[in-house]
Protein backbone atom coordinates (compact mmCIF):
# COMPACT_ATOMS: atom_id res chain seq x y z
CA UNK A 1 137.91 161.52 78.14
CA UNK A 2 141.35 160.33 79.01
CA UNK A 3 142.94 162.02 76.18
CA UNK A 4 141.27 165.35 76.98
CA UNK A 5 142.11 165.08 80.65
CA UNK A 6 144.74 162.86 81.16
CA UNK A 7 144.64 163.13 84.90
CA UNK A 8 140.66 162.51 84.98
CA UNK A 9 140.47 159.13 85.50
CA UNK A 10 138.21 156.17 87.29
CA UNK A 11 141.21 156.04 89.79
CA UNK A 12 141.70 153.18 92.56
CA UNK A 13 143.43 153.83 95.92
CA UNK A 14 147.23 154.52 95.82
CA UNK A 15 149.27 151.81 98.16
CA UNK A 16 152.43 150.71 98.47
CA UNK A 17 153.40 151.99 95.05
CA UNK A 18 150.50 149.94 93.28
CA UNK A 19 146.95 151.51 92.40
CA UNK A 20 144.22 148.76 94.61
CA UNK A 21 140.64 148.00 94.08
CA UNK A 22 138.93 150.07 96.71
CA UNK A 23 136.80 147.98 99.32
CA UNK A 24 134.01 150.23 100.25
CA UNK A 25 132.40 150.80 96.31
CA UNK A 26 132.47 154.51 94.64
CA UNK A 27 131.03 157.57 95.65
CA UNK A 28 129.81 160.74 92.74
CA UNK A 29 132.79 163.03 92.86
CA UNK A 30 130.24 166.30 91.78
CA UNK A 31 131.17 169.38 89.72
CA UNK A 32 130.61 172.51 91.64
CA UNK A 33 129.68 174.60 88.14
CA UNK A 34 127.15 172.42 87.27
CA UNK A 35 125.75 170.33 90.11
CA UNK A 36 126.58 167.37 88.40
CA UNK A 37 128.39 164.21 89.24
CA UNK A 38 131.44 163.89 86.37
CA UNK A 39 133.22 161.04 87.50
CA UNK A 40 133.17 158.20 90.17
CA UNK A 41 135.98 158.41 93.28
CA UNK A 42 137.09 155.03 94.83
CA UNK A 43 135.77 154.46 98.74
CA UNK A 44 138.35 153.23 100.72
CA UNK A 45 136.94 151.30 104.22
CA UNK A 46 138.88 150.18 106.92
CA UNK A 47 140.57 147.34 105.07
CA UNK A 48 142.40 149.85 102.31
CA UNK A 49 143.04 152.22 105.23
CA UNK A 50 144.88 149.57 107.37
CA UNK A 51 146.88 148.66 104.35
CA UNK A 52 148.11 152.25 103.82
CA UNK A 53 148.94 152.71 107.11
CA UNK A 54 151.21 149.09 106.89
CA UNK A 55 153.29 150.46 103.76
CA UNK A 56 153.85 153.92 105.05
CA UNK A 57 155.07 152.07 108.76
CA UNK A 58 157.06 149.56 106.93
CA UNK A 59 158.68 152.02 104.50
CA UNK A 60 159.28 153.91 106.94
CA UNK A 61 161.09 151.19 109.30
CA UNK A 62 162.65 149.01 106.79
CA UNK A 63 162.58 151.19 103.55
CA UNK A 64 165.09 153.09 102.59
CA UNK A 65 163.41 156.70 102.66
CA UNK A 66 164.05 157.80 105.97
CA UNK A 67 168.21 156.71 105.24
CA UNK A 68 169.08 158.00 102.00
CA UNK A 69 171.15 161.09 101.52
CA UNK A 70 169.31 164.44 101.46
CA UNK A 71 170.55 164.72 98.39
CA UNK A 72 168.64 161.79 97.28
CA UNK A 73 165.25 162.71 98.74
CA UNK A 74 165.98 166.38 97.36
CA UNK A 75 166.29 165.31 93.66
CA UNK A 76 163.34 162.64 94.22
CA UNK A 77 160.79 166.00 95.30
CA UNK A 78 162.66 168.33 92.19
CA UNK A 79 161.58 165.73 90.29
CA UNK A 80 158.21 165.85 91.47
CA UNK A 81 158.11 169.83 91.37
CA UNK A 82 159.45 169.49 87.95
CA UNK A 83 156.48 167.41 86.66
CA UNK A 84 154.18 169.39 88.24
CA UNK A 85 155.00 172.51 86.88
CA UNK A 86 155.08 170.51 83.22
CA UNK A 87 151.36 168.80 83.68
CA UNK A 88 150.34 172.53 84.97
CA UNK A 89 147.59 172.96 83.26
CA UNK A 90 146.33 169.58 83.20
CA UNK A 91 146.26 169.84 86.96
CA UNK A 92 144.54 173.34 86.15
CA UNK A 93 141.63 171.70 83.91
CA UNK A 94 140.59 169.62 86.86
CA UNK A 95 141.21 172.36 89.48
CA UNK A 96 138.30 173.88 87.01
CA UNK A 97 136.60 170.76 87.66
CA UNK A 98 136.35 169.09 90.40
CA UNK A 99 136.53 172.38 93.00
CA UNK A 100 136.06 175.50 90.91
CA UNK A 101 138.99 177.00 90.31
CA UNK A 102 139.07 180.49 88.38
CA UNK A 103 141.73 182.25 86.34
CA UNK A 104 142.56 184.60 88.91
CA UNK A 105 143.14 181.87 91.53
CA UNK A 106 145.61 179.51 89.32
CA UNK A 107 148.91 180.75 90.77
CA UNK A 108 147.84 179.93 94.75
CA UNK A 109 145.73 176.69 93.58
CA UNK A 110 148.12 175.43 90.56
CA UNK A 111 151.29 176.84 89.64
CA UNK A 112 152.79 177.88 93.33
CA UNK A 113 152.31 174.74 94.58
CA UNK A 114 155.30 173.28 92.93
CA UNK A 115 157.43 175.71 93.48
CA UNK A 116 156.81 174.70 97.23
CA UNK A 117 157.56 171.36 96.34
CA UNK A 118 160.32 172.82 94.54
CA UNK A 119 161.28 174.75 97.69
CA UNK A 120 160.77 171.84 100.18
CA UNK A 121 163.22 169.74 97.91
CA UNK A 122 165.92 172.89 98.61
CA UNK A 123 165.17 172.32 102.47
CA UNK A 124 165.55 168.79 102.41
CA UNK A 125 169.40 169.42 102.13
CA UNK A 126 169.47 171.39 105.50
CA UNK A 127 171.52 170.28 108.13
CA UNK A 128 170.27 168.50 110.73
CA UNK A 129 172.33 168.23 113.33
CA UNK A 130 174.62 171.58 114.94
CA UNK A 131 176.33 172.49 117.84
CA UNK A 132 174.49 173.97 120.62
CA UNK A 133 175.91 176.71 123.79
CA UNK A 134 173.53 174.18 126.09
CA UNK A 135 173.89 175.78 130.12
CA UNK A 136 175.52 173.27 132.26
CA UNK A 137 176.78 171.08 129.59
CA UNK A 138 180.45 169.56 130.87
CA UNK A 139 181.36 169.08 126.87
CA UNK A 140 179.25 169.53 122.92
CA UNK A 141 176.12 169.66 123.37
CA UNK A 142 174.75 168.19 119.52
CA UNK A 143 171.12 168.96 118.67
CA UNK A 144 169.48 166.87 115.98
CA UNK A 145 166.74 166.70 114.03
CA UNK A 146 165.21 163.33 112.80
CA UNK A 147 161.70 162.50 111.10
CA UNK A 148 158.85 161.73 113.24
CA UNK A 149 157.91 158.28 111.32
CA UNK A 150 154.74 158.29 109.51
CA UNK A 151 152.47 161.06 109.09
CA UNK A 152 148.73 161.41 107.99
CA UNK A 153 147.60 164.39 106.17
CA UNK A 154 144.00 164.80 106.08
CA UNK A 155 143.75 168.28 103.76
CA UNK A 156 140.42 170.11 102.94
CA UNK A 157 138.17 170.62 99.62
CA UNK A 158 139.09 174.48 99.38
CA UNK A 159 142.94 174.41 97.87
CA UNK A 160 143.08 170.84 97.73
CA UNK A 161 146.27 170.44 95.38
CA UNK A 162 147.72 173.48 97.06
CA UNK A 163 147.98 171.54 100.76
CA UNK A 164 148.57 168.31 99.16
CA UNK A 165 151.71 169.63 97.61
CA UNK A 166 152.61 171.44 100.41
CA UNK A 167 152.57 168.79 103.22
CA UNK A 168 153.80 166.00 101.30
CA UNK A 169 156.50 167.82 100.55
CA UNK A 170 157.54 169.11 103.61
CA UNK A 171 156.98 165.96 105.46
CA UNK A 172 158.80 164.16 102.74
CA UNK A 173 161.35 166.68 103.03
CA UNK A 174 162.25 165.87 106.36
CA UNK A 175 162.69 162.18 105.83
CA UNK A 176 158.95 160.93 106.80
CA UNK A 177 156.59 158.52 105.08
CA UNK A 178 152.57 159.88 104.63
CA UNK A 179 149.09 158.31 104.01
CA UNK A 180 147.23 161.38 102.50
CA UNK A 181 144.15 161.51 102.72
CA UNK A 182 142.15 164.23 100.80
CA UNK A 183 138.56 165.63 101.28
CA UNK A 184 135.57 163.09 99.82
CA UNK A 185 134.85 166.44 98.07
CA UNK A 186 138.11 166.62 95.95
CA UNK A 187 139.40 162.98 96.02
CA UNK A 188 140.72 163.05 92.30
CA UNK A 189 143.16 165.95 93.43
CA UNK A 190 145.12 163.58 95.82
CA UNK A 191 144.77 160.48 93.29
CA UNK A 192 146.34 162.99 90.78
CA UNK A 193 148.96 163.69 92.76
CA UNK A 194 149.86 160.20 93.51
CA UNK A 195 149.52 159.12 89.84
CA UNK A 196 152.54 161.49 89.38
CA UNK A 197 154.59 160.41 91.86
CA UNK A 198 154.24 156.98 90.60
CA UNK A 199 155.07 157.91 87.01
CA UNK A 200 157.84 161.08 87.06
CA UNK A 201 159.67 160.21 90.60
CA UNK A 202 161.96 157.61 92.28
CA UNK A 203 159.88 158.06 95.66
CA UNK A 204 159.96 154.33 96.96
CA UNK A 205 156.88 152.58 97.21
CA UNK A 206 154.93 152.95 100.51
CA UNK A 207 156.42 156.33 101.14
CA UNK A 208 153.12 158.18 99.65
CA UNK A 209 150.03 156.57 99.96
CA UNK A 210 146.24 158.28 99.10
CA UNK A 211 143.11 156.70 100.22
CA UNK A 212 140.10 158.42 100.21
CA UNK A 213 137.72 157.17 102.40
CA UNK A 214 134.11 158.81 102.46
CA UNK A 215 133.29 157.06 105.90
CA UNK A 216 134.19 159.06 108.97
CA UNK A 217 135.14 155.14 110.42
CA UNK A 218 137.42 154.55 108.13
CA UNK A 219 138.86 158.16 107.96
CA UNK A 220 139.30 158.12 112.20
CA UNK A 221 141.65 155.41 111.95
CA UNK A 222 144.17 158.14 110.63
CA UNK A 223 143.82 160.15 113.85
CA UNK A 224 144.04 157.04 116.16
CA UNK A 225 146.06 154.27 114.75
CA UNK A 226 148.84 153.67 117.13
CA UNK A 227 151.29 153.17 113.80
CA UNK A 228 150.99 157.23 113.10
CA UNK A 229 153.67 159.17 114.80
CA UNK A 230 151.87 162.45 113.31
CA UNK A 231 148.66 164.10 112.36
CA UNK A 232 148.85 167.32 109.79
CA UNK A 233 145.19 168.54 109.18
CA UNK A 234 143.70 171.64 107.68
CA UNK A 235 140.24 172.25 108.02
CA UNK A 236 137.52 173.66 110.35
CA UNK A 237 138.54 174.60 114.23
CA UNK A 238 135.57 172.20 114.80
CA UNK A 239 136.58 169.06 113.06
CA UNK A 240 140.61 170.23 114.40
CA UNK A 241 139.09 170.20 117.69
CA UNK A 242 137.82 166.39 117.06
CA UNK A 243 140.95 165.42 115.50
CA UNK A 244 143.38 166.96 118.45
CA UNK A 245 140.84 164.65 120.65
CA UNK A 246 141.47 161.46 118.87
CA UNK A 247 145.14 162.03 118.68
CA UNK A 248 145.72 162.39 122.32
CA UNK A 249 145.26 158.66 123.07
CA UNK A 250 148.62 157.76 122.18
CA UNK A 251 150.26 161.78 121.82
CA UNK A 252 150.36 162.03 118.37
CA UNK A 253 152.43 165.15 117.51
CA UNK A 254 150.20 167.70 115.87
CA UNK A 255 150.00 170.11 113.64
CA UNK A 256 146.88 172.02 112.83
CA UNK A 257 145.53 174.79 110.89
CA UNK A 258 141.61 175.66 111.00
CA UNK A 259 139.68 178.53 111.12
CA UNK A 260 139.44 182.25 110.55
CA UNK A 261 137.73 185.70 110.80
CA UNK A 262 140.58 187.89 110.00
CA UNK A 263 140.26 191.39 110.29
CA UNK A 264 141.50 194.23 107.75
CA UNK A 265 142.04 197.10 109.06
CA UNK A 266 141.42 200.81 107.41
CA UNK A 267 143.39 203.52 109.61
CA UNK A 268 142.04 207.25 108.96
CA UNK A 269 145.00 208.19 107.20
CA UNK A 270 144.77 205.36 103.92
CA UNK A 271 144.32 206.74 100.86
CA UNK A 272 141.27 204.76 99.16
CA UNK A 273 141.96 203.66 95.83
CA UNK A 274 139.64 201.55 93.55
CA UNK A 275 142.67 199.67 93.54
CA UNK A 276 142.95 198.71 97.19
CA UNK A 277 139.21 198.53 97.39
CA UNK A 278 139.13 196.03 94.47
CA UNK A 279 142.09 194.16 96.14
CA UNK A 280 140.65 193.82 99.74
CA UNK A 281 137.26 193.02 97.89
CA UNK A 282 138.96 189.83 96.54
CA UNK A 283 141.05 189.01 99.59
CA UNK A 284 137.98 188.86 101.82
CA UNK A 285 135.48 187.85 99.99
CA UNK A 286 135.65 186.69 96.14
CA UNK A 287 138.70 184.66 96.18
CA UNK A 288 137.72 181.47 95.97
CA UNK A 289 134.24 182.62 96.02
CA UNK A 290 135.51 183.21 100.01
CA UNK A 291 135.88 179.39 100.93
CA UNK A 292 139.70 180.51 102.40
CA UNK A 293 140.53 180.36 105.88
CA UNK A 294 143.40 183.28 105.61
CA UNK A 295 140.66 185.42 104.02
CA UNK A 296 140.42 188.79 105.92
CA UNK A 297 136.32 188.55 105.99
CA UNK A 298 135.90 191.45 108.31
CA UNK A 299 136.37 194.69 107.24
CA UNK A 300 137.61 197.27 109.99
CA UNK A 301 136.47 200.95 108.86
CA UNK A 302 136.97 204.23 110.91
CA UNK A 303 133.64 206.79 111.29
CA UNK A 304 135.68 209.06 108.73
CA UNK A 305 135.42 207.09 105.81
CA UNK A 306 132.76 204.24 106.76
CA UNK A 307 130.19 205.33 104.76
CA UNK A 308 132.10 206.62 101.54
CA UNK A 309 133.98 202.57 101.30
CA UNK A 310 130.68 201.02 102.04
CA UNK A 311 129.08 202.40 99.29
CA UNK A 312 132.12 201.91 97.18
CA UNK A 313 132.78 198.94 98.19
CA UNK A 314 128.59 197.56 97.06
CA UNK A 315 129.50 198.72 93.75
CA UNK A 316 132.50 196.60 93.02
CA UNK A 317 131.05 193.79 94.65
CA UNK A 318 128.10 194.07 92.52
CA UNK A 319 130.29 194.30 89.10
CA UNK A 320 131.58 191.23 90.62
CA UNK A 321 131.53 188.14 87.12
CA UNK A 322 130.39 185.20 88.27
CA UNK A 323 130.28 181.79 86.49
CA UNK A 324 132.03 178.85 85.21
CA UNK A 325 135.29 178.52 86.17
CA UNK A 326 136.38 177.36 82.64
CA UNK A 327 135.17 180.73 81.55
CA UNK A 328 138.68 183.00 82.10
CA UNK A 329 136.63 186.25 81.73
CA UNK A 330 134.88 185.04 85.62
CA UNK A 331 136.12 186.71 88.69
CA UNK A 332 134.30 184.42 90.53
CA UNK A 333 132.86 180.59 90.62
CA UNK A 334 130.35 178.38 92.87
CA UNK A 335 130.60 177.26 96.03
CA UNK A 336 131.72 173.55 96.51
CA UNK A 337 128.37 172.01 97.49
CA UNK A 338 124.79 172.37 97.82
CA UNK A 339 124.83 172.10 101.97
CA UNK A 340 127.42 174.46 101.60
CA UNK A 341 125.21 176.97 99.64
CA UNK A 342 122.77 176.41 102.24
CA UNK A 343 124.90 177.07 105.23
CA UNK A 344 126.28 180.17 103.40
CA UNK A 345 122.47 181.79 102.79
CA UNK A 346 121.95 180.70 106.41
CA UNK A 347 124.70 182.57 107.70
CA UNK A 348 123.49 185.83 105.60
CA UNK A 349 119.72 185.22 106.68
CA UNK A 350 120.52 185.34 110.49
CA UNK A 351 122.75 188.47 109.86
CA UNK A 352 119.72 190.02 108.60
CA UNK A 353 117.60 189.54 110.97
CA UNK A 354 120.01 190.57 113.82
CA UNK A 355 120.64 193.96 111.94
CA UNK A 356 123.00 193.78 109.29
CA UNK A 357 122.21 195.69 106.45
CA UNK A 358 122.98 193.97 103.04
CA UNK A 359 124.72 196.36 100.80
CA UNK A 360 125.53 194.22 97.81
CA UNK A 361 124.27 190.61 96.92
CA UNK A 362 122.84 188.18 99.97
CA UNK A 363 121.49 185.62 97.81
CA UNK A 364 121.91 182.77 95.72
CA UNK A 365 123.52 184.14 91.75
CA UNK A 366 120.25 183.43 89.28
CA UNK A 367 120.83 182.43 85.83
CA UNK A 368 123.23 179.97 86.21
CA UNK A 369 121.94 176.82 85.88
CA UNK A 370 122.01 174.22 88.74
CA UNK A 371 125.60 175.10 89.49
CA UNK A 372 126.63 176.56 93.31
CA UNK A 373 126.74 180.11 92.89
CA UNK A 374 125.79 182.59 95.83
CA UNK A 375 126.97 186.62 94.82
CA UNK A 376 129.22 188.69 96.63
CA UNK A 377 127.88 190.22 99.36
CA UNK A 378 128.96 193.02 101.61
CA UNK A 379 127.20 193.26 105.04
CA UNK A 380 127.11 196.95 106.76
CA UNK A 381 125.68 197.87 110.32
CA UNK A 382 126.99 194.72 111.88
CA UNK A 383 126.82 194.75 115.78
CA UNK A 384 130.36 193.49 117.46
CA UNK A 385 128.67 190.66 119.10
CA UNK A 386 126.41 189.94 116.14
CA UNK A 387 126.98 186.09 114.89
CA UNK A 388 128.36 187.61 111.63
CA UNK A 389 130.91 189.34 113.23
CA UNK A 390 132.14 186.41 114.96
CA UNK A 391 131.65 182.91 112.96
CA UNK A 392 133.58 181.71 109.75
CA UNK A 393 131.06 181.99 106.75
CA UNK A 394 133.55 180.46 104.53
CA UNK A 395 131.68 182.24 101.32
CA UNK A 396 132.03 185.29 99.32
CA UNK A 397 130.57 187.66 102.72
CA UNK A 398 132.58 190.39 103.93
CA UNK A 399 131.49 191.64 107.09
CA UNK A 400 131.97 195.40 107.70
CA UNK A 401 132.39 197.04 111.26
CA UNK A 402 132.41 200.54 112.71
CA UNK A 403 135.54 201.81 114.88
CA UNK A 404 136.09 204.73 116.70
CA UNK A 405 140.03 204.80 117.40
CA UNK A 406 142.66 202.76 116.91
CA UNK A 407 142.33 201.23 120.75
CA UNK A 408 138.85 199.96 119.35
CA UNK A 409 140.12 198.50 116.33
CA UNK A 410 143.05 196.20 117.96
CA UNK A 411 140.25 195.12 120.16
CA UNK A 412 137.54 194.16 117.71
CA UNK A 413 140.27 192.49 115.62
CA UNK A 414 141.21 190.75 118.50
CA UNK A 415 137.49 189.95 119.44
CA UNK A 416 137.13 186.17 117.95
CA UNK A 417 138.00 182.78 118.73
CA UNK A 418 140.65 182.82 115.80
CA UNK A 419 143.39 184.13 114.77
CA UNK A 420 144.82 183.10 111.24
CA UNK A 421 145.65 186.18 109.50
CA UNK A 422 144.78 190.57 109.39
CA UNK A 423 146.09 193.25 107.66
CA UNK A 424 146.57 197.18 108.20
CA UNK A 425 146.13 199.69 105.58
CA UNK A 426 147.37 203.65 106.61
CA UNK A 427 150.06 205.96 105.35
CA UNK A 428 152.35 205.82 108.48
CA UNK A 429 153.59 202.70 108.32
CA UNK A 430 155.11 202.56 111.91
CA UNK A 431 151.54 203.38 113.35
CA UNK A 432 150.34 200.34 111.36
CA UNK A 433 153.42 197.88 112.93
CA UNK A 434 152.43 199.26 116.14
CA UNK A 435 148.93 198.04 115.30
CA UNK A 436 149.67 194.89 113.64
CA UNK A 437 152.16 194.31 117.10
CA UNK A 438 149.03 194.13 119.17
CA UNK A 439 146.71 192.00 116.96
CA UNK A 440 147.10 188.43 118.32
CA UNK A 441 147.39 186.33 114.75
CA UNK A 442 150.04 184.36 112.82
CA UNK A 443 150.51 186.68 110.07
CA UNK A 444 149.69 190.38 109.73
CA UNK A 445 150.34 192.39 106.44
CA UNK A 446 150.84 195.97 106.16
CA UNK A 447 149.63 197.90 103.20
CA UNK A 448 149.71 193.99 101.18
CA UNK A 449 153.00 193.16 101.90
CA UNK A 450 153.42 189.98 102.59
CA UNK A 451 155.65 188.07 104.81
CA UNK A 452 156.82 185.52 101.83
CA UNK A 453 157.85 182.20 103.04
CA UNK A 454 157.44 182.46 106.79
CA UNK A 455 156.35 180.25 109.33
CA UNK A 456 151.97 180.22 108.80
CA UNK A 457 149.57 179.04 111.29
CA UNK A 458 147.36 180.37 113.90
CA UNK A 459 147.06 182.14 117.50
CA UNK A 460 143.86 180.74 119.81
CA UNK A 461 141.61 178.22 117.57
CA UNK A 462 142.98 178.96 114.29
CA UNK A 463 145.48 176.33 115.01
CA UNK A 464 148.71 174.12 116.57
CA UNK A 465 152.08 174.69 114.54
CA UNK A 466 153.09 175.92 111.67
CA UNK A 467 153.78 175.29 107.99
CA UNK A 468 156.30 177.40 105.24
CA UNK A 469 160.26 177.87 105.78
CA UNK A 470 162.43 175.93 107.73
CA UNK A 471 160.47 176.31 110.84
CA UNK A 472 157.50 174.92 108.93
CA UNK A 473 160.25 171.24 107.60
CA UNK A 474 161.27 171.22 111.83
CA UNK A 475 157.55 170.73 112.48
CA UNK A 476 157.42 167.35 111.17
CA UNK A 477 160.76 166.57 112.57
CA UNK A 478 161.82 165.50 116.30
CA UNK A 479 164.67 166.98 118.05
CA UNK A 480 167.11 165.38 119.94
CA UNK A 481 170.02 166.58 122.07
CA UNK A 482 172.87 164.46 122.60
CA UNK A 483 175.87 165.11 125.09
CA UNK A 484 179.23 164.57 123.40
CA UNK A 485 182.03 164.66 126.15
CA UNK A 486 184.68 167.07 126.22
């Protein structure tokens, strides 16, 4: 097995620099595709967690992380990026694995994530202290920035490897020490992770440590430990919610990013290609069989063209490949669980029975053994205050709703608790700014184009902070001013 998958492994907890026996036993790490457990992940309990959180405090105290040159800490993450982009598809073959990762999803879930580790090492040699015009200084005002200490990252089961890499690096970047914690679902992608750190970088001991804990006990003591100076969590507004509440006993800084139920946005005037109807099929409901936060799961359609996209949009859905992820012909693979299947077909059922018509799938994909698999599914004749229309399915749903004019639009996109991401499709491109102006979410693109490395996170309950550029490095950083006389 080991020589087929060098990175599968029957891994113990990463601390201090030295894999440790975990205390709590081993829990089935289970294979979306098939149903099936394929290896054993090691259980850390509160022991194993308080003896992360010791090497990450004391590295960062008395090790010499936080005080080398950035030009030390930068080559220490290019040569992380570096041996991430050689084990590439290594990492892929258990992407496959462990949470169902498809051909068509390998450059978000495997390859760009170390060119952000490659891009946080380029950061890592910004300055951090400048001048500042400060009003009412008598002489130079000097504004710093200096790590916040040690961080815990508690990342989700849906691009596991992507956040892993991306807020290590950062917080690494800016001179921090981290105990990572990954989801019980995908604990091999953190242990991965740390297994190359240990064996392509210089990163000190105790500056990265990975526990994976299955107990919500032992996982809590990484919101409230008083010897965490930050929390950086992706996952669920609920759970965010919980872990902003734990924090607050000792004012953790925070940064968040949960939910969404981003809206794309049709105007009258888009020309409807099978191109851009394929393309907002996949970024709203098939990528990652739709277990994405940034996913733009409702569909905003003008009385003009509603019905001619609907019907359109049924048929690609329904030519939609599904299966194993190892298979690079599929477009699409399982869910990550069996609850999660569950909740998914819930959230379809009680759609149905407050209206929605189900143009394409709305059930569980037959013939596919005991794997995951529920099939794209496009929902039409969904009322604004329907639940569909408002809650995060987190599957491969798109919800499609009915506008009248563009005043109606900005306010049904604006009509939910989140706001993570949206788009606008139209030929005037100024109307569409003017649009995306008014829609109250971190990141809006206009006919696909992206905003590249910008600051990402969330308006309302889609999130606290953000990550990406050098906004994103400043987050897990502390300012300081300091008053140099004249």
């Amino acid at each position: 097995m080991a020589d087929t998958h060098p990175l599968l492994d029957t891994y113990g907890l990463y601390i201090d620099g030295r894999w440790v026996d975990p205390d709590a036993g081993r829990y089935d790490d289970v294979c979306p595709a098939s149903g099936e457990p394929f290896i054993s992940a090691p259980d850390a309990g509160a022991g194993r967690v308080h003896g992360a959180l010791a090497a990450a405090r004391t590295a960062f105290d008395q090790g010499p992380w936080p005080r080398m040159s950035a030009g030390e800490r930068r080559h220490c993450l290019e040569q992380l990026g570096n041996a991430l982009l050689e084990r590439a598809d290594e990492l892929y073959s258990l992407a496959q694995l462990e949470w169902g990762c498809t051909a068509n999803e390998r450059l978000f879930q495997i390859d760009g994530p170390a060119f952000m580790v490659l891009h946080a090492a380029e950061l890592a040699t910004e300055p951090v202290e400048q001048p500042i015009d400060a009003f009412g200084a008598a002489g130079t005002t000097l504004l710093r920035y200096e790590p916040l200490g040690v961080v815990s990252i508690l990342t989700p089961w849906n691009f596991p490897h992507t956040l892993n890499c991306m807020k290590v690096g950062n917080a690494l970047a800016a001179g921090n020490t981290v105990v990572l914690k990954p989801s019980p679902l995908t604990p091999l992608a953190g242990l991965a992770l740390a297994r190359i750190i240990k064996d392509h970088t210089d990163i000190p001991p105790g500056v990265v440590n990975v526990v994976t804990p299955s107990s919500v006990e032992a996982s809590r003591l990484l919101t409230t430990d008083p010897r965490v100076d930050m929390v950086s969590f992706t996952g669920s507004s609920a759970v965010g919610r919980e872990v902003m509440a734990a924090a607050a006993g000792s004012m953790k800084r925070l940064l968040l990013e949960c939910g969404g139920k981003s809206a794309s946005i049709f105007l009258d005037d888009v020309e409807v290609t099978d191109e851009l109807l394929e393309r907002v099929l996949f970024e709203g409901c098939t990528l990652h069989a739709g277990q994405a936060c940034i996913l733009n799961s409702r569909l905003l359609l003008p009385d003009s063209i509603h019905d001619e996209v609907v019907y359109r949009l049924g048929k690609l859905a329904g030519a939609v490949r599904i299966g194993d992820p190892t298979d690079p012909a599929v477009q699409m693979g399982p869910l990550i669980s069996s609850g999660h299947l569950e909740r998914v077909a819930g959230h379809v059922d009680t759609a149905v029975r407050e209206g929605a018509r189900v143009v394409a799938g709305g059930a569980r994909a037959t013939g596919l053994g005991t794997g995951f698999y529920f099939e794209p599914t496009v929902l039409a004749d969904v009322a604004s205050g329907s639940h569909i229309a408002h809650d995060e399915v987190f599957g491969p749903v798109l919800t499609v709703l009915r506008y009248h004019d563009d005043q109606e639009a900005v306010a049904l996109a604006n009509d939910s608790i989140y706001g993570l991401g949206g788009a606008v499709w139209g030929t005037d491109v100024e109307r569409a700014l003017n649009i995306a102006r008014r829609i109250r979410t971190g990141q809006v693109t206009i006919n696909g184009c992206g905003p590249g490395d910008a600051p990402f996170g969330g308006f309302k309950q889609s999130g606290i902070g953000r990550e990406g550029g050098l906004l994103g490095l400043r987050n897990y950083m502390e300012p300081k001013a300091i008053g140099i006389p004249a």
